[in-house]
PDB file of N, CA and C in Angstrom:
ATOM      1  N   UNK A   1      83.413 109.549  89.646  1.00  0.00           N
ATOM      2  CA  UNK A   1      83.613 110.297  88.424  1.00  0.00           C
ATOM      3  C   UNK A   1      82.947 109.522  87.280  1.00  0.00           C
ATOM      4  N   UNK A   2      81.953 110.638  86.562  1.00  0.00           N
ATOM      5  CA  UNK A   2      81.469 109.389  85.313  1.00  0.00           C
ATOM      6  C   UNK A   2      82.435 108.914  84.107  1.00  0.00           C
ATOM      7  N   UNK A   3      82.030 108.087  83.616  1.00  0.00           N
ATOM      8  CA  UNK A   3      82.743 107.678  82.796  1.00  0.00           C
ATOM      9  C   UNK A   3      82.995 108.732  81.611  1.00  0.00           C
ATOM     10  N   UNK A   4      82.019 108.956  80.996  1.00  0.00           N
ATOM     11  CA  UNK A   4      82.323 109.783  80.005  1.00  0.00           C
ATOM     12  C   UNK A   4      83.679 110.856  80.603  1.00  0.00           C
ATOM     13  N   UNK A   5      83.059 111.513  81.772  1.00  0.00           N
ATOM     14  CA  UNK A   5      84.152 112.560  81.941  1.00  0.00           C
ATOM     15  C   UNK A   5      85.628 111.701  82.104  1.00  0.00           C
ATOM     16  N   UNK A   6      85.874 110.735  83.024  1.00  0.00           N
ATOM     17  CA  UNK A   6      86.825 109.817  82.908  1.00  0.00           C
ATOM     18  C   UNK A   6      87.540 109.869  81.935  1.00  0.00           C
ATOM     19  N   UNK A   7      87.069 109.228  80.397  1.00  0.00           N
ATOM     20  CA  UNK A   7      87.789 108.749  79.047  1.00  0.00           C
ATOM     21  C   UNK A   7      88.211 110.595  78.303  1.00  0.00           C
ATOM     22  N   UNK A   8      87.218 111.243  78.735  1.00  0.00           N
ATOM     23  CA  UNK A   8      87.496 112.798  78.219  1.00  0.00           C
ATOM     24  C   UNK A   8      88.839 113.325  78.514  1.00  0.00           C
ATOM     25  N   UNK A   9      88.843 113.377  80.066  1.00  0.00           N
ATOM     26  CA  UNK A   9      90.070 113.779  80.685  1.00  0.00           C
ATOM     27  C   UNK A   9      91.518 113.253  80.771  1.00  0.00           C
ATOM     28  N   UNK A  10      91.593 111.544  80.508  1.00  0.00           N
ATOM     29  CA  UNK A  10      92.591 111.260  79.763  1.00  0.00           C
ATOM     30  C   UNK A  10      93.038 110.028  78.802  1.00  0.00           C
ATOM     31  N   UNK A  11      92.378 111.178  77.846  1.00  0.00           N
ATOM     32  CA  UNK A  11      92.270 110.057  76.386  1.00  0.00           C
ATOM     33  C   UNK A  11      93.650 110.822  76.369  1.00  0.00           C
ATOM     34  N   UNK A  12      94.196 111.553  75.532  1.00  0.00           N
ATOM     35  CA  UNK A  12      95.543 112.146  75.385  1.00  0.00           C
ATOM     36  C   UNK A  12      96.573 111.400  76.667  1.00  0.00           C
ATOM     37  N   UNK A  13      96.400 110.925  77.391  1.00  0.00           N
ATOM     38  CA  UNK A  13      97.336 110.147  78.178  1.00  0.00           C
ATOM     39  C   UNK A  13      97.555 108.665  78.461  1.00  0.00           C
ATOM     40  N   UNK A  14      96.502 107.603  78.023  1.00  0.00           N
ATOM     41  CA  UNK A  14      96.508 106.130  77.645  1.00  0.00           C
ATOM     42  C   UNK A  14      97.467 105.775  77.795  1.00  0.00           C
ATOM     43  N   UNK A  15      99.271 106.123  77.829  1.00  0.00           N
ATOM     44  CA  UNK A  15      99.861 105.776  77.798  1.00  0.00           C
ATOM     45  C   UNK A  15     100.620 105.223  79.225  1.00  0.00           C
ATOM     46  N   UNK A  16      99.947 106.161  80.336  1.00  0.00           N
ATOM     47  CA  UNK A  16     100.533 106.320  81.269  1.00  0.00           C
ATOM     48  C   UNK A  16      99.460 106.397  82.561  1.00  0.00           C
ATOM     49  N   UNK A  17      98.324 106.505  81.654  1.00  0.00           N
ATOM     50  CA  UNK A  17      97.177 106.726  83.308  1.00  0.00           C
ATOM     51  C   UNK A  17      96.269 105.672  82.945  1.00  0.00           C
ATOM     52  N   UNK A  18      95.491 105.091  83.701  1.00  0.00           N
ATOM     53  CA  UNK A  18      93.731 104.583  82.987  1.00  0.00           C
ATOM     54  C   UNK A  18      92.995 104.876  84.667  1.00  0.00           C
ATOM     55  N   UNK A  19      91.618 105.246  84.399  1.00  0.00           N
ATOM     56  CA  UNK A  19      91.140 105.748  85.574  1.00  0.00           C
ATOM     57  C   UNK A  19      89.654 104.353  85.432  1.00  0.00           C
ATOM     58  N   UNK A  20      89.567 103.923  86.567  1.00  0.00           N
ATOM     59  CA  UNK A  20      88.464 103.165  86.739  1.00  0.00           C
ATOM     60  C   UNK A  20      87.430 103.578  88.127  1.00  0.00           C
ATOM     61  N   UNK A  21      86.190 103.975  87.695  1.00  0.00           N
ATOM     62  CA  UNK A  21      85.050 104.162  88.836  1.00  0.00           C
ATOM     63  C   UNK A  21      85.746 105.105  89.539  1.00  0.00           C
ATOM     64  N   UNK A  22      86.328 105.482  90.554  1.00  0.00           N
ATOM     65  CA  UNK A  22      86.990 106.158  91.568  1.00  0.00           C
ATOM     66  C   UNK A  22      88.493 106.218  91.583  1.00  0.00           C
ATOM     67  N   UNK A  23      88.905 105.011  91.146  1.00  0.00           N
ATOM     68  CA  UNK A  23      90.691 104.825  90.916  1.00  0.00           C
ATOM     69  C   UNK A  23      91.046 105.515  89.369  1.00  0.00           C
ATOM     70  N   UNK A  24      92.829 106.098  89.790  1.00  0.00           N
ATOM     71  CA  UNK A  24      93.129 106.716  89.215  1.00  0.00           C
ATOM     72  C   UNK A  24      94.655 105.880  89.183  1.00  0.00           C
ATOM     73  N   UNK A  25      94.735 105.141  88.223  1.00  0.00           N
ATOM     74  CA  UNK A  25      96.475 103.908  88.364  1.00  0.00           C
ATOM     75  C   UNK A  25      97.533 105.380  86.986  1.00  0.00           C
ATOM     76  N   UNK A  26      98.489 105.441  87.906  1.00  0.00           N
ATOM     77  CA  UNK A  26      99.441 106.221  87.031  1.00  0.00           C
ATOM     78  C   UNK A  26     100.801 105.400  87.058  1.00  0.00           C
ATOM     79  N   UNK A  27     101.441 104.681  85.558  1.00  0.00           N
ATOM     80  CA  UNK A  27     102.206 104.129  86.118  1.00  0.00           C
ATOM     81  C   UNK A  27     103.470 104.804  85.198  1.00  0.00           C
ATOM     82  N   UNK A  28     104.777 104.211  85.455  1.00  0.00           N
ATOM     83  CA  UNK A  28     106.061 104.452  83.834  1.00  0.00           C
ATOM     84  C   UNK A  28     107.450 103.700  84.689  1.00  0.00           C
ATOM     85  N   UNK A  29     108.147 103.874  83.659  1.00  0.00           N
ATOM     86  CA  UNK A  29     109.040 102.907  83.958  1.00  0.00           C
ATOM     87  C   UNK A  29     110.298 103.815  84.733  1.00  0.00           C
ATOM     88  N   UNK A  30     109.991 104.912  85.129  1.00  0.00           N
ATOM     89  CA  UNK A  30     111.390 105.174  85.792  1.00  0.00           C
ATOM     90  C   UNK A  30     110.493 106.279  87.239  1.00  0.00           C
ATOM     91  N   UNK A  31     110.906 106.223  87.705  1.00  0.00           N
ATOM     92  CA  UNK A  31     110.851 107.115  88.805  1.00  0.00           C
ATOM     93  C   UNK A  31     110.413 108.631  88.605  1.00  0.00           C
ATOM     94  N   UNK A  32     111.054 109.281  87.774  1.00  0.00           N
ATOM     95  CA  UNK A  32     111.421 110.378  86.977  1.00  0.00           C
ATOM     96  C   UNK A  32     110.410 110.656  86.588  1.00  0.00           C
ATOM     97  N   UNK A  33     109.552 110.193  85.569  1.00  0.00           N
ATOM     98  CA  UNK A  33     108.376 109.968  84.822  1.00  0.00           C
ATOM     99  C   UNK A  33     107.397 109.764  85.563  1.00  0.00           C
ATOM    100  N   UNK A  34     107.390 109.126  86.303  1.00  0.00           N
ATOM    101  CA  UNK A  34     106.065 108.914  87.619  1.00  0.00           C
ATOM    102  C   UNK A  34     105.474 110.212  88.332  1.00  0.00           C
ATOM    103  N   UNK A  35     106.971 110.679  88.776  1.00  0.00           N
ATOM    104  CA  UNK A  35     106.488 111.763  89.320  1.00  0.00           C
ATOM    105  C   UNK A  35     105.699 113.057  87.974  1.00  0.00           C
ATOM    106  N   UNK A  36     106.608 113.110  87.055  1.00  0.00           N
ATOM    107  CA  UNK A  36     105.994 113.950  86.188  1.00  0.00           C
ATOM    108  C   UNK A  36     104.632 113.654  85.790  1.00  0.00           C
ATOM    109  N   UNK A  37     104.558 112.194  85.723  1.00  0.00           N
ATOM    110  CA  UNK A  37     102.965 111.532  85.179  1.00  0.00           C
ATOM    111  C   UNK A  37     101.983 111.968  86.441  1.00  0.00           C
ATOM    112  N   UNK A  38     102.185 112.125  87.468  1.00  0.00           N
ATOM    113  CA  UNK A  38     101.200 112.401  88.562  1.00  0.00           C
ATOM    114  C   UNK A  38     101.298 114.223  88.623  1.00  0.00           C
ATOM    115  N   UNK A  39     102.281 114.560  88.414  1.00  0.00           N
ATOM    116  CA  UNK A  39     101.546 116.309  88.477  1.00  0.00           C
ATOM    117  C   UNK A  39     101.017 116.517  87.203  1.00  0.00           C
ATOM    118  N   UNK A  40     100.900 115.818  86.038  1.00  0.00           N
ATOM    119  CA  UNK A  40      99.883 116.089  84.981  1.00  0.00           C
ATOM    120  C   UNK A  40      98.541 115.750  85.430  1.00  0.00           C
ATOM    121  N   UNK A  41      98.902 114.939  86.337  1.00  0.00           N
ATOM    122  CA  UNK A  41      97.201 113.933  86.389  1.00  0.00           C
ATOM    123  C   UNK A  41      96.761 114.948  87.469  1.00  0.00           C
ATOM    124  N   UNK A  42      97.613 115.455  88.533  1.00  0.00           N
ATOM    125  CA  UNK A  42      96.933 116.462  89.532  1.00  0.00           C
ATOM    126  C   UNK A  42      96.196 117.807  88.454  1.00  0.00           C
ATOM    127  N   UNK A  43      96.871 117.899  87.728  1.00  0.00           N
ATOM    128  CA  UNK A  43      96.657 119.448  87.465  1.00  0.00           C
ATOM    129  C   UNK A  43      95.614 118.998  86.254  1.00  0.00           C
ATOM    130  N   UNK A  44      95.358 118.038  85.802  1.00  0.00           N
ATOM    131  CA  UNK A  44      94.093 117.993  84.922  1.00  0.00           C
ATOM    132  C   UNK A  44      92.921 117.624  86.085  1.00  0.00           C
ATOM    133  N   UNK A  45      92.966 116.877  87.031  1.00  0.00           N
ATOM    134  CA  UNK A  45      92.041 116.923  88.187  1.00  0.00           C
ATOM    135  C   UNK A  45      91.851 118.491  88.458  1.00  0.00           C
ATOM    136  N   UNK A  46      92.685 119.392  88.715  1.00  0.00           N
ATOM    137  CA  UNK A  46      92.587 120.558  89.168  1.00  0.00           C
ATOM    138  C   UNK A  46      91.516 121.673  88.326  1.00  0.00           C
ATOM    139  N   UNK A  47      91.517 120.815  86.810  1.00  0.00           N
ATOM    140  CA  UNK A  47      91.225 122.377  86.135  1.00  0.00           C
ATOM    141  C   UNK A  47      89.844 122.081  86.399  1.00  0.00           C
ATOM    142  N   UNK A  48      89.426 120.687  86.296  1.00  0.00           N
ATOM    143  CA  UNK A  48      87.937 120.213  86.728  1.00  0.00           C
ATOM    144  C   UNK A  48      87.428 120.460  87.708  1.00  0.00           C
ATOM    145  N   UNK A  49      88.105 120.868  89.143  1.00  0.00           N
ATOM    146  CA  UNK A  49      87.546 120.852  90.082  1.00  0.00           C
ATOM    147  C   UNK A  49      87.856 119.541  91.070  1.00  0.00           C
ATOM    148  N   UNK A  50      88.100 118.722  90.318  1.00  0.00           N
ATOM    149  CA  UNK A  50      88.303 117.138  90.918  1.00  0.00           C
ATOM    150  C   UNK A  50      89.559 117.325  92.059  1.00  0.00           C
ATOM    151  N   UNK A  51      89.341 116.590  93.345  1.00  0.00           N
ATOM    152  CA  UNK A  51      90.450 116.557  93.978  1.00  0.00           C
ATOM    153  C   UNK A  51      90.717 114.981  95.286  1.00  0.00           C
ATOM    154  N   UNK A  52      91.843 114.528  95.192  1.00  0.00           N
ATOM    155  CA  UNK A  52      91.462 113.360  95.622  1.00  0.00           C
ATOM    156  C   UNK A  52      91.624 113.448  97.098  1.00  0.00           C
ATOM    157  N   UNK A  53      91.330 112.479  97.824  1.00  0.00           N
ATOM    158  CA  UNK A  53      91.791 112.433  98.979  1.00  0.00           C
ATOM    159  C   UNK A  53      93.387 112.195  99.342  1.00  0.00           C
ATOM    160  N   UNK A  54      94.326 112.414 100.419  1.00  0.00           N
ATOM    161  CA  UNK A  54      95.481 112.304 100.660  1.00  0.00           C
ATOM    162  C   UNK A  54      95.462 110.769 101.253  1.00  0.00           C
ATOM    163  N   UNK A  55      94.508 110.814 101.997  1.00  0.00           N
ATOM    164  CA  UNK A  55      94.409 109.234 102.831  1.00  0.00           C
ATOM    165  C   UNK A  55      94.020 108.162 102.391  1.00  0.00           C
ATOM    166  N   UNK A  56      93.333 108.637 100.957  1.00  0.00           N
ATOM    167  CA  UNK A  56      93.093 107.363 100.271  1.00  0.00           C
ATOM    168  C   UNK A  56      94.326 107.052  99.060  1.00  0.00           C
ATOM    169  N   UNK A  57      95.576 107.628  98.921  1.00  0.00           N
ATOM    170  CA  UNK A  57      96.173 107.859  97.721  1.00  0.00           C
ATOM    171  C   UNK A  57      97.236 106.511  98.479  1.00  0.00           C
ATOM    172  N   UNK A  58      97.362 106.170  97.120  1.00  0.00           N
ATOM    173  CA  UNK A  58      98.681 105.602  97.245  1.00  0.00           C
ATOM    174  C   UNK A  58     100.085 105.421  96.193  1.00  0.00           C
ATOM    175  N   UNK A  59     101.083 105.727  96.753  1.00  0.00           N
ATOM    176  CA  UNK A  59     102.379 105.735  95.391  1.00  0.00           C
ATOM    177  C   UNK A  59     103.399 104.615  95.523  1.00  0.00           C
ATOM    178  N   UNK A  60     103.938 104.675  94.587  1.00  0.00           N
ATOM    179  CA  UNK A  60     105.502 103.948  94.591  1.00  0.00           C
ATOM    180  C   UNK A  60     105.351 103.057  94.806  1.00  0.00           C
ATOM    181  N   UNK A  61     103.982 102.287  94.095  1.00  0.00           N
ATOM    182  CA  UNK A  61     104.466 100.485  94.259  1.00  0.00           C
ATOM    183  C   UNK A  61     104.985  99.760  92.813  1.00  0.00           C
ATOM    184  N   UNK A  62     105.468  98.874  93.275  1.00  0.00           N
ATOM    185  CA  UNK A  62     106.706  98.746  92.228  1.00  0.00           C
ATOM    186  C   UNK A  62     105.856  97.609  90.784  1.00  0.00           C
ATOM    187  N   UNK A  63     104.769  96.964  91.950  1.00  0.00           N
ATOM    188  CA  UNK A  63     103.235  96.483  91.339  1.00  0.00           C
ATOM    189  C   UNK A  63     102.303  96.237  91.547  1.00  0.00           C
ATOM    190  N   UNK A  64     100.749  96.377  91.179  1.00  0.00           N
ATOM    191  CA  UNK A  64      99.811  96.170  91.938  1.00  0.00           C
ATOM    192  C   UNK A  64      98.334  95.172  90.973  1.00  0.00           C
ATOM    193  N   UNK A  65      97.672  94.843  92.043  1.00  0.00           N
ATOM    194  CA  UNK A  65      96.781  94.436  91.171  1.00  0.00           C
ATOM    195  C   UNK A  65      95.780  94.760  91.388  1.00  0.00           C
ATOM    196  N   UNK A  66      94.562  94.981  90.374  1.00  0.00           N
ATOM    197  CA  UNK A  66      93.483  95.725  90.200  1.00  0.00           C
ATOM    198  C   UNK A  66      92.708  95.150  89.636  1.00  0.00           C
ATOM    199  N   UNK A  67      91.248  94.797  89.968  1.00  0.00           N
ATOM    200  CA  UNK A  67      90.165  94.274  89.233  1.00  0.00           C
ATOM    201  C   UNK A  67      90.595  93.365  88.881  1.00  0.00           C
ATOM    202  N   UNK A  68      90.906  93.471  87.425  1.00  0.00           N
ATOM    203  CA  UNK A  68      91.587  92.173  86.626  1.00  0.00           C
ATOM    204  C   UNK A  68      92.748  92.840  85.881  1.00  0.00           C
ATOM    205  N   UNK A  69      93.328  93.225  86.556  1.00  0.00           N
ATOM    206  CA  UNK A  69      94.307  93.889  85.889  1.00  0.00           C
ATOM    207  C   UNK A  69      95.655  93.677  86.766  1.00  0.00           C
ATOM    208  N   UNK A  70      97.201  93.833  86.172  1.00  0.00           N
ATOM    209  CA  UNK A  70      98.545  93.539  87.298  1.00  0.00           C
ATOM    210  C   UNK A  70      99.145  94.944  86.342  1.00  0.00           C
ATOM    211  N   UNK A  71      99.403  96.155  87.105  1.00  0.00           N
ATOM    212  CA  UNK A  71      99.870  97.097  86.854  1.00  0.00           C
ATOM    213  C   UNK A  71     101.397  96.848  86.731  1.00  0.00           C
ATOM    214  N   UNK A  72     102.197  97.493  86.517  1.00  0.00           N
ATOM    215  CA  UNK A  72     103.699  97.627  86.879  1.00  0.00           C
ATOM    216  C   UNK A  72     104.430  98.550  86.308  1.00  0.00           C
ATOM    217  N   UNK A  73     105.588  98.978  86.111  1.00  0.00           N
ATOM    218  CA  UNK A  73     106.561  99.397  85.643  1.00  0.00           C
ATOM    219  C   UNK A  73     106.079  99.708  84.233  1.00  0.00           C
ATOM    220  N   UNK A  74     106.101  99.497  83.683  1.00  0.00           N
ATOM    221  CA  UNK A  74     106.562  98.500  81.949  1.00  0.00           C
ATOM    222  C   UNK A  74     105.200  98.422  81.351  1.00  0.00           C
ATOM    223  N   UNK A  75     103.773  97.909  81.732  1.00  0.00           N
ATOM    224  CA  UNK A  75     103.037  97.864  81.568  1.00  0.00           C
ATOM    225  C   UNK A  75     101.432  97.536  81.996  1.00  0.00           C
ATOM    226  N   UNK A  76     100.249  97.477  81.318  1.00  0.00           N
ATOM    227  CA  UNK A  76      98.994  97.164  82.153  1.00  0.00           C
ATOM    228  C   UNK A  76      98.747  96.027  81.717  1.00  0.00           C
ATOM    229  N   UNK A  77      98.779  94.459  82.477  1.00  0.00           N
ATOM    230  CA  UNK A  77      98.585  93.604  81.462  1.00  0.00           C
ATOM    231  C   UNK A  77      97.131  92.846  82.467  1.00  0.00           C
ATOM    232  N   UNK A  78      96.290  92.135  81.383  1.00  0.00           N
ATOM    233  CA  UNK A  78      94.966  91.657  81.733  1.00  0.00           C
ATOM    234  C   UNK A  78      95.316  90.811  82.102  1.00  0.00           C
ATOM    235  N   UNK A  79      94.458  89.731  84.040  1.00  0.00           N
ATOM    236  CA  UNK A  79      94.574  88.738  83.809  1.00  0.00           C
ATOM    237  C   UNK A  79      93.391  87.848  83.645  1.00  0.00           C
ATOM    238  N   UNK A  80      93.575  86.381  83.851  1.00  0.00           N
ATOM    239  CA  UNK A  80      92.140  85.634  83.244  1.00  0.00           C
ATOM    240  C   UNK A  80      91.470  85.216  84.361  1.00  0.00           C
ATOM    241  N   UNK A  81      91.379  85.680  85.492  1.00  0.00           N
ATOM    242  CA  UNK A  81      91.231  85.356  87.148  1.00  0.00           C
ATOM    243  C   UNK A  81      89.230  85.363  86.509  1.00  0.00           C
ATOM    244  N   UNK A  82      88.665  86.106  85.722  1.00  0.00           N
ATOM    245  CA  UNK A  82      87.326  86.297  85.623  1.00  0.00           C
ATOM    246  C   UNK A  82      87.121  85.320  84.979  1.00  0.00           C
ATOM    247  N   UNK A  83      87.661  85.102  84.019  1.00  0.00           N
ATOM    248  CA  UNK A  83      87.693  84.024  82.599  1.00  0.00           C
ATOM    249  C   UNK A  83      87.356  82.262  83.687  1.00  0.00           C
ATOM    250  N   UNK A  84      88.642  82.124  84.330  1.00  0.00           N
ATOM    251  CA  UNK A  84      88.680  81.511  85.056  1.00  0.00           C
ATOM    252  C   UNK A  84      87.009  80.914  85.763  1.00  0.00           C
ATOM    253  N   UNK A  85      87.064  81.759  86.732  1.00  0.00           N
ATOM    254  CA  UNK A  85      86.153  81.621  87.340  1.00  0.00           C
ATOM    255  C   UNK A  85      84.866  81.370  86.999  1.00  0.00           C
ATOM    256  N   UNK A  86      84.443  81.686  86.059  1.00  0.00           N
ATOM    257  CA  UNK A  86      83.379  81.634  85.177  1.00  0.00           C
ATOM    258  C   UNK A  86      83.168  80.320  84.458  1.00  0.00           C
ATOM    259  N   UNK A  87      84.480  79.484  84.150  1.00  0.00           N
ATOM    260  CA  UNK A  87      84.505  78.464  83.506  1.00  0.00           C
ATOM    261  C   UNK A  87      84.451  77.523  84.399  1.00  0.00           C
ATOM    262  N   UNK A  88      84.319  77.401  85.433  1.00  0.00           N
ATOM    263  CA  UNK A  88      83.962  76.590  87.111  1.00  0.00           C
ATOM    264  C   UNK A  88      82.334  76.659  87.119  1.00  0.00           C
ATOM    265  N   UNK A  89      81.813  77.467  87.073  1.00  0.00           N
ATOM    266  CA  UNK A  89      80.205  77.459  87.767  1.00  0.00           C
ATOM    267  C   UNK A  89      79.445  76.692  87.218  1.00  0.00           C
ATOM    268  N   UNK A  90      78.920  75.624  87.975  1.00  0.00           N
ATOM    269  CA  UNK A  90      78.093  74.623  87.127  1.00  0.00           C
ATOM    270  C   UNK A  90      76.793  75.084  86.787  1.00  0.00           C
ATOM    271  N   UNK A  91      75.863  75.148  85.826  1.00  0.00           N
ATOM    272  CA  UNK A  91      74.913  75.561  85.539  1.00  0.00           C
ATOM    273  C   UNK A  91      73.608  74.395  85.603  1.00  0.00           C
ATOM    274  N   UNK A  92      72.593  74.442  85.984  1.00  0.00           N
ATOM    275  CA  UNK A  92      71.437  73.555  85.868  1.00  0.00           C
ATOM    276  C   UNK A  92      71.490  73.403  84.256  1.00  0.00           C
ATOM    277  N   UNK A  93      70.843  71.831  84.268  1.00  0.00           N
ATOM    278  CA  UNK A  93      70.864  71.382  82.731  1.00  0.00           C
ATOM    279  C   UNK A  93      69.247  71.781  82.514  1.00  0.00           C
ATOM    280  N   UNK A  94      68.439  71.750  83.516  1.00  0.00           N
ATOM    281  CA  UNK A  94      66.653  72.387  83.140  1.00  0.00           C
ATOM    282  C   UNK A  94      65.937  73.288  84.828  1.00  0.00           C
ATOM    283  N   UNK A  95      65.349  74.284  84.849  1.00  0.00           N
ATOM    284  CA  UNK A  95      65.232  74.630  86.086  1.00  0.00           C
ATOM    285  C   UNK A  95      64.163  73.611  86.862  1.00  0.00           C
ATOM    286  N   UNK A  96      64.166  72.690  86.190  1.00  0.00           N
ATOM    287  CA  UNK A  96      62.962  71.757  87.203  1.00  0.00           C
ATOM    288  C   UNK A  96      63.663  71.349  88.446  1.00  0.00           C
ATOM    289  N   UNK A  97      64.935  71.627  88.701  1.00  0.00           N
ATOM    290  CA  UNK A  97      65.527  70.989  89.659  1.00  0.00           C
ATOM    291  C   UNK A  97      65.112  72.389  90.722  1.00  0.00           C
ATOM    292  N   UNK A  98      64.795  73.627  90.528  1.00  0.00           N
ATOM    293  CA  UNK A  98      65.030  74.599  91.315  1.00  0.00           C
ATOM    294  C   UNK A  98      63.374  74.315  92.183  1.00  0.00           C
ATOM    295  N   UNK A  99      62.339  73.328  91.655  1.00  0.00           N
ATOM    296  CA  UNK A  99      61.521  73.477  92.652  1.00  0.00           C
ATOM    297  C   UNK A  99      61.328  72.590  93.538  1.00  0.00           C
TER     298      UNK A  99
END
């Protein structure tokens, strides 16, 4: 799904969905709400045409992690796993060493 269409389809929902490349994370803090947050998200997939697979879906985890991201309950919070990693890689001080 492109991006543009992505941020189109649910800017009005930020609160409760964010869709990345192919993933679609729907999260909220009660059970109740989850389910309601996923038949909004079906039925705006629906009016588009969009429809996901059953075998690739997954629900009811209590948390997950994504890219750089730890979903949960409560909220989407960033972690520094990239930040990290990046601050490890040693870099050549001149490329004369590369010949």
């Amino acid at each position: 799904m492109p991006k543009v269409l992505r941020n189109r389809l649910f800017q009005d929902y930020k609160s409760f969905v964010r869709a990345y490349i192919d993933d679609i994370i729907i999260f909220s803090k009660t059970p109740e709400k989850y389910l309601r947050y996923i038949a909004i998200v079906l039925e705006i997939l629906d009016k588009v045409y969009i429809y996901i697979s059953v075998l690739k879906s997954f629900a009811g985890y209590p948390i997950v992690r994504l890219l750089s991201y730890i979903v949960n309950g409560k909220r989407v919070v960033k972690t520094n796993n990239r930040i990290t990693i990046f601050k490890k890689i040693k870099f050549l001080a001149t490329l004369d060493i590369l010949e």
